[in-house]
C-alpha atoms as a PDB file:
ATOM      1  CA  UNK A   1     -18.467  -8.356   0.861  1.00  0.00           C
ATOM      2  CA  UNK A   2     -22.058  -7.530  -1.043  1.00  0.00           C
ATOM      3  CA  UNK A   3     -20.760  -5.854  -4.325  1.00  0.00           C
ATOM      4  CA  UNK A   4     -23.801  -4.552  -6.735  1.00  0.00           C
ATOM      5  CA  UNK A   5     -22.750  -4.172 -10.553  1.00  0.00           C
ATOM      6  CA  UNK A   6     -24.673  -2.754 -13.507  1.00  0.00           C
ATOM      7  CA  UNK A   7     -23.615  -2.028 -17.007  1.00  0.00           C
ATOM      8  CA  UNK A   8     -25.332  -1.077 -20.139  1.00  0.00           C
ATOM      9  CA  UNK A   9     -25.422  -3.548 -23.076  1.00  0.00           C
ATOM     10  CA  UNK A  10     -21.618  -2.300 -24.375  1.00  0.00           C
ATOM     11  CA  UNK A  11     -20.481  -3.101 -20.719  1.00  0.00           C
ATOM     12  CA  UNK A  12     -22.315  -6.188 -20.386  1.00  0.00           C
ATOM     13  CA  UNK A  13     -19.186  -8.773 -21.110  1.00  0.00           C
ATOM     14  CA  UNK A  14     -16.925  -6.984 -18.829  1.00  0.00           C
ATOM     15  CA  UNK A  15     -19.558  -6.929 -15.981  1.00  0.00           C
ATOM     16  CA  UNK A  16     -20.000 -10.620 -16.262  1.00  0.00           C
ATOM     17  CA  UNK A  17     -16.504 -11.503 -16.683  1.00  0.00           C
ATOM     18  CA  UNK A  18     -15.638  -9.153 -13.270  1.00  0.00           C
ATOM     19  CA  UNK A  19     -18.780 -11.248 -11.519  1.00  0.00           C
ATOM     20  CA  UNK A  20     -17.532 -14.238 -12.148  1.00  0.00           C
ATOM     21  CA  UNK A  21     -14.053 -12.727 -10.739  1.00  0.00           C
ATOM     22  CA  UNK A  22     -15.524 -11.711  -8.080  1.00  0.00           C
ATOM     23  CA  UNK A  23     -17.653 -14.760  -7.211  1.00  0.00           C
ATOM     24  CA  UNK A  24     -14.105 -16.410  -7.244  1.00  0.00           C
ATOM     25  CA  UNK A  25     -12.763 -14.089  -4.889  1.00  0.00           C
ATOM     26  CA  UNK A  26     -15.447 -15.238  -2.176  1.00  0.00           C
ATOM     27  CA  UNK A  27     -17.600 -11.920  -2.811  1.00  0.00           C
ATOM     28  CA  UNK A  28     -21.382 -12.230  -3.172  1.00  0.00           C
ATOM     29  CA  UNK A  29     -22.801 -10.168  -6.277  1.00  0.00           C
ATOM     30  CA  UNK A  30     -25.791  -8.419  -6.682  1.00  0.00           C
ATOM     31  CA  UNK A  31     -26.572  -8.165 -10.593  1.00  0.00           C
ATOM     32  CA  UNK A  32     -28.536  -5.030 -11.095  1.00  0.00           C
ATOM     33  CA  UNK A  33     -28.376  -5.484 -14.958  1.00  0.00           C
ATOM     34  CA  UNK A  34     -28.678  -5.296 -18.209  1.00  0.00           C
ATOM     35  CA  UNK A  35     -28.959  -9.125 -19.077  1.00  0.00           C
ATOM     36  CA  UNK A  36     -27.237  -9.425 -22.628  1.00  0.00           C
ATOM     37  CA  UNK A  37     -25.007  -7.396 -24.939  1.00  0.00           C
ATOM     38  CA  UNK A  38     -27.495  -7.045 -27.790  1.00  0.00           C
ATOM     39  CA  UNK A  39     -30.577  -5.089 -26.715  1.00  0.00           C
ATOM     40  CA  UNK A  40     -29.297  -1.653 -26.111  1.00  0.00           C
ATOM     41  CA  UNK A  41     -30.094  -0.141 -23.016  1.00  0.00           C
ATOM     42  CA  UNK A  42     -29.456   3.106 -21.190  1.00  0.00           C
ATOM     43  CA  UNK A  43     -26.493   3.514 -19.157  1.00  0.00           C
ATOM     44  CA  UNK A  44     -28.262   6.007 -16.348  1.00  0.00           C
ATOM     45  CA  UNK A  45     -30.527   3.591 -15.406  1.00  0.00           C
ATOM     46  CA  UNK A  46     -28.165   0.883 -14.351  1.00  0.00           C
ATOM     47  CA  UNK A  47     -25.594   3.481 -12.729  1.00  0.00           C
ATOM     48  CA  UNK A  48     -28.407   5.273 -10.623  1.00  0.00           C
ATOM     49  CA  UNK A  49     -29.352   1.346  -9.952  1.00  0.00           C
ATOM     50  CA  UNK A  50     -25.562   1.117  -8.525  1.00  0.00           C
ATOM     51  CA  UNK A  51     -25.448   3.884  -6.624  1.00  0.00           C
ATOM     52  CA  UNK A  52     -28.818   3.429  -5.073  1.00  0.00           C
ATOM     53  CA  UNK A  53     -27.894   0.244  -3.765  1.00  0.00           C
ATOM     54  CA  UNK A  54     -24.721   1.217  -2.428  1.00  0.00           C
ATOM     55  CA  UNK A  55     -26.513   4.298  -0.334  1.00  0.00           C
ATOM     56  CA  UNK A  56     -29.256   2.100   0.728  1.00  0.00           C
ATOM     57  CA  UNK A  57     -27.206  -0.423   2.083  1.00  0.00           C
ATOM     58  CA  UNK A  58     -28.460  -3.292  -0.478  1.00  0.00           C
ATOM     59  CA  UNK A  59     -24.580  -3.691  -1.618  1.00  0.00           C
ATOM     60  CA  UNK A  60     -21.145  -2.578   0.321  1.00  0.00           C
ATOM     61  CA  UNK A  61     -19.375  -1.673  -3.100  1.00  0.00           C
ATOM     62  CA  UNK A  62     -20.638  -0.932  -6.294  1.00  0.00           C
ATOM     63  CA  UNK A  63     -18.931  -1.501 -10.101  1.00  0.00           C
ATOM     64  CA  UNK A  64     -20.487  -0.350 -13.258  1.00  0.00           C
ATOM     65  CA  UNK A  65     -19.653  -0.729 -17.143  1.00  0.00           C
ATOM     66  CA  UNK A  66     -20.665   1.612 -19.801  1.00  0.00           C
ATOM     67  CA  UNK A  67     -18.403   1.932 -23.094  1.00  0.00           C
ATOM     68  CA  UNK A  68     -16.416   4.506 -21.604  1.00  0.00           C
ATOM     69  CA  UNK A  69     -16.975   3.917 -18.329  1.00  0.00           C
ATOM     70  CA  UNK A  70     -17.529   7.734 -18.083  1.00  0.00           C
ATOM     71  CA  UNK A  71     -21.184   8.262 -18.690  1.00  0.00           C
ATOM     72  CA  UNK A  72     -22.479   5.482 -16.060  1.00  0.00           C
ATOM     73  CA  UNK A  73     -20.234   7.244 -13.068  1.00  0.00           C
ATOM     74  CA  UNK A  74     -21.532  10.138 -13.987  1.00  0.00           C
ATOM     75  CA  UNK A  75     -25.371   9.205 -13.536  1.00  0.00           C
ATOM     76  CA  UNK A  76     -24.033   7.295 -10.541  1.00  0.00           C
ATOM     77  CA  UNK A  77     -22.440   9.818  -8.932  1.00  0.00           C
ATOM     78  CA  UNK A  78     -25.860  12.103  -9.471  1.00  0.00           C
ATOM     79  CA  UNK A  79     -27.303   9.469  -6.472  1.00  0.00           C
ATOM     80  CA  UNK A  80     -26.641  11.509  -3.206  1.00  0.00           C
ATOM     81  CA  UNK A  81     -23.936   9.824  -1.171  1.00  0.00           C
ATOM     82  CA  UNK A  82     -22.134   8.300  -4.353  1.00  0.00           C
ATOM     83  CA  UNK A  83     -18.364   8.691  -4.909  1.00  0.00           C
ATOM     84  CA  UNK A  84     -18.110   6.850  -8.728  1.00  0.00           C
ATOM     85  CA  UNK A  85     -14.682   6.659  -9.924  1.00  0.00           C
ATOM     86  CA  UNK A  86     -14.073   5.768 -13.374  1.00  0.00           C
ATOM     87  CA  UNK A  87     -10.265   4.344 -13.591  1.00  0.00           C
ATOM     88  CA  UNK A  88      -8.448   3.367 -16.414  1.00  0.00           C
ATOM     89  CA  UNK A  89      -5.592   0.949 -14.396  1.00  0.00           C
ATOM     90  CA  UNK A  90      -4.417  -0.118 -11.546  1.00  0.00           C
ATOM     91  CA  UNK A  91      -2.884   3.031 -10.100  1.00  0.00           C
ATOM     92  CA  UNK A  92      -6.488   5.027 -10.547  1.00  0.00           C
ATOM     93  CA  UNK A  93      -8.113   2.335  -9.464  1.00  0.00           C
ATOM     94  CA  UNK A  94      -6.129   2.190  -5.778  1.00  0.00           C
ATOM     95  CA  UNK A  95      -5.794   6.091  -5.565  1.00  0.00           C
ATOM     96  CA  UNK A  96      -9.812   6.406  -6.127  1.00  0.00           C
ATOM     97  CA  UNK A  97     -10.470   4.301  -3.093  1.00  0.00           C
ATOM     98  CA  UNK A  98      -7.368   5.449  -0.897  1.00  0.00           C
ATOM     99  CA  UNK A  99      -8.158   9.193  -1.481  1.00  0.00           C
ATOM    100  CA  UNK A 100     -11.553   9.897  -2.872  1.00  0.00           C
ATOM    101  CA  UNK A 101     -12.917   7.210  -0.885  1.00  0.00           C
ATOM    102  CA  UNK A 102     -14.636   5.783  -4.306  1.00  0.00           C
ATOM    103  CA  UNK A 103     -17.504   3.653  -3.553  1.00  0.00           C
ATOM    104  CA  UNK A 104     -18.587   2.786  -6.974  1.00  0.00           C
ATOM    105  CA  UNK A 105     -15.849   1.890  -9.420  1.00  0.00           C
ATOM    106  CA  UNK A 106     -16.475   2.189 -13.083  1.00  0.00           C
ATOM    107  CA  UNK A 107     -14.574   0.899 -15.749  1.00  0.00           C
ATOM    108  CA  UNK A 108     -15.283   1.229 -19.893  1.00  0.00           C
ATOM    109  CA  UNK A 109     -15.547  -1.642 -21.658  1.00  0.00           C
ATOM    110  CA  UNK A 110     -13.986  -0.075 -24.932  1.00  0.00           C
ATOM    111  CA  UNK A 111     -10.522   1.303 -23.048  1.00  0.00           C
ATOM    112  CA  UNK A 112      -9.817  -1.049 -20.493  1.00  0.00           C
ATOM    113  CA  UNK A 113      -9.314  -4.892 -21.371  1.00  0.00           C
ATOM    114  CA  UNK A 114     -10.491  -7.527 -19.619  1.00  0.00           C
ATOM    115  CA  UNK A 115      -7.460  -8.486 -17.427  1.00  0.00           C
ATOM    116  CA  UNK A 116      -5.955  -4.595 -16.768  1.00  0.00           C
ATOM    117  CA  UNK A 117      -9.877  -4.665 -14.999  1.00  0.00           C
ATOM    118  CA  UNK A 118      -9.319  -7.430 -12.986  1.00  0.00           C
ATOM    119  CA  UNK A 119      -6.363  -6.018 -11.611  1.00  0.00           C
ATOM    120  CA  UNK A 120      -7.541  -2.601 -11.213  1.00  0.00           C
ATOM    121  CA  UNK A 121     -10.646  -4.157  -9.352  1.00  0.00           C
ATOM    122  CA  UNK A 122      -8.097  -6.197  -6.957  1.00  0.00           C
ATOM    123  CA  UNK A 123      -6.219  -2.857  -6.228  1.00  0.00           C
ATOM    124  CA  UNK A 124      -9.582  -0.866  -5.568  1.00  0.00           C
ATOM    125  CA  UNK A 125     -10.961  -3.728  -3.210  1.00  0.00           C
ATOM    126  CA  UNK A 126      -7.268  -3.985  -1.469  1.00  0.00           C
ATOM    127  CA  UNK A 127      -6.789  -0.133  -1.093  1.00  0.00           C
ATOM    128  CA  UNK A 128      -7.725   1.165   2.502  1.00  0.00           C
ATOM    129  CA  UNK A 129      -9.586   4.616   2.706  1.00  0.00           C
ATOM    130  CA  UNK A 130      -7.094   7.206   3.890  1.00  0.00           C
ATOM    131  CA  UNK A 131      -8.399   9.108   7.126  1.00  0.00           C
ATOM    132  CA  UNK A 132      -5.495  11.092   6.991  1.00  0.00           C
ATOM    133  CA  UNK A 133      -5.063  14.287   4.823  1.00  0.00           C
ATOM    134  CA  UNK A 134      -7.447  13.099   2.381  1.00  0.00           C
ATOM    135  CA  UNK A 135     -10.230  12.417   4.613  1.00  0.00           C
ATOM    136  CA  UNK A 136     -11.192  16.287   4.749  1.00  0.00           C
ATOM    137  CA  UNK A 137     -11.403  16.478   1.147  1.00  0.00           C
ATOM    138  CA  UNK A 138     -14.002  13.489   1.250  1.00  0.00           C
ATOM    139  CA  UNK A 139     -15.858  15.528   4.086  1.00  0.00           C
ATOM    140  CA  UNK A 140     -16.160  18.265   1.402  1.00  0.00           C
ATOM    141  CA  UNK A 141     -17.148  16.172  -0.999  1.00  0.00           C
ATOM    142  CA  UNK A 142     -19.806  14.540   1.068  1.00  0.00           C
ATOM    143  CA  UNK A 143     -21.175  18.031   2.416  1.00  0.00           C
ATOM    144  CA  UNK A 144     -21.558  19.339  -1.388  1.00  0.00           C
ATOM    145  CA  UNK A 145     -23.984  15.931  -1.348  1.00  0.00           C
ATOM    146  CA  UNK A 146     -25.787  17.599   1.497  1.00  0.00           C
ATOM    147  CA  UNK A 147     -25.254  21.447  -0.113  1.00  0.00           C
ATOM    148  CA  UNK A 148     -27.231  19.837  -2.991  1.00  0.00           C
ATOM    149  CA  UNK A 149     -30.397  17.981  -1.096  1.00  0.00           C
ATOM    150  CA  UNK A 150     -30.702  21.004   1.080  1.00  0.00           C
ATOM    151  CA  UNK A 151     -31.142  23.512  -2.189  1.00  0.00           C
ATOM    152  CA  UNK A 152     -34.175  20.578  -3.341  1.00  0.00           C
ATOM    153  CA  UNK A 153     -35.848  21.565  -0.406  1.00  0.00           C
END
C-alpha cells in the first residue's frame, strides 16, 4: 500500500519513526514533509499536502503529525473527499477506519507516545471499512463534501 505522511516540525520524530514502521511493514511511503524538527513550519500546509494526495490518488492512506494531532486533521479534512481522524489509541484508531471510514489518520506527537502509535497505526491499517450500518453515515458525510463544492460554485 502507497501511504503519504506529513507532519509539522513538533510531529516530525513521530512521522519518521511511523515511516520507518511502515517501511518495515512492506508499505511504500510517500514523505510529503517537513524535513527536521527544528525549523518550525505550519501544520496546514503539510495536512492539505496529505489529504491532497490521498484524493488525487498519489497515496492509498494518509498519516499526519502535528503536536496535538488536532490542528493538521483539521486542515486535512478541509481537502474535499478527506475523512482525517485524529486518535489517541488503539480503539480510536480501529473505530475511525471501521466506521468513519478514516482515510487520513492523525496522531499528536505531544499525547500519544511512540509505541501506543505504532499500535494504533497497526489497528487502523488492519480495520476493514464497515458497509453495514455505518456506511450511510459515511454517504452523509461524503455528500456534505459535495453540499460544500456545490455552494463554491
Amino acid at each position: 500500500m502507497r501511504i503519504a505522511l506529513g507532519s509539522d516540525h513538533a510531529g516530525y520524530d513521530l512521522k519518521a519513526h511511523l515511516a520507518s514502521t511502515l517501511e518495515g511493514w512492506g508499505h511504500e511511503i510517500v514523505d510529503l514533509g517537513t524535513d527536521n524538527a527544528t525549523d518550525s513550519v505550519d501544520y496546514p500546509d503539510f495536512g492539505a499536502a496529505v489529504g491532497q494526495c490521498v484524493v488525487s490518488g498519489g497515496a492509498d492512506l494518509g498519516v499526519c503529525v502535528c503536536g496535538s494531532g488536532i490542528g493538521i486533521a483539521i486542515a486535512a479534512n478541509k481537502v474535499s473527499g478527506v475523512r482525517a481522524a485524529t486518535v489517541h489509541d488503539v480503539t480510536s484508531a480501529h473505530l475511525a477506519r471501521e466506521h468513519n471510514h478514516a482515510n487520513v489518520l492523525c496522531l499528536g506527537s505531544r499525547l500519544t507516545g511512540p509505541t501506543v502509535a505504532v499500535e494504533a497505526l497497526r489497528a487502523w491499517l488492519d480495520a476493514i471499512p464497515d458497509t453495514g450500518r455505518h456506511l450511510g453515515r459515511v454517504e452523509k458525510i461524503t455528500a456534505l463534501d459535495n453540499l460544500l463544492v456545490d455552494q463554491e460554485r
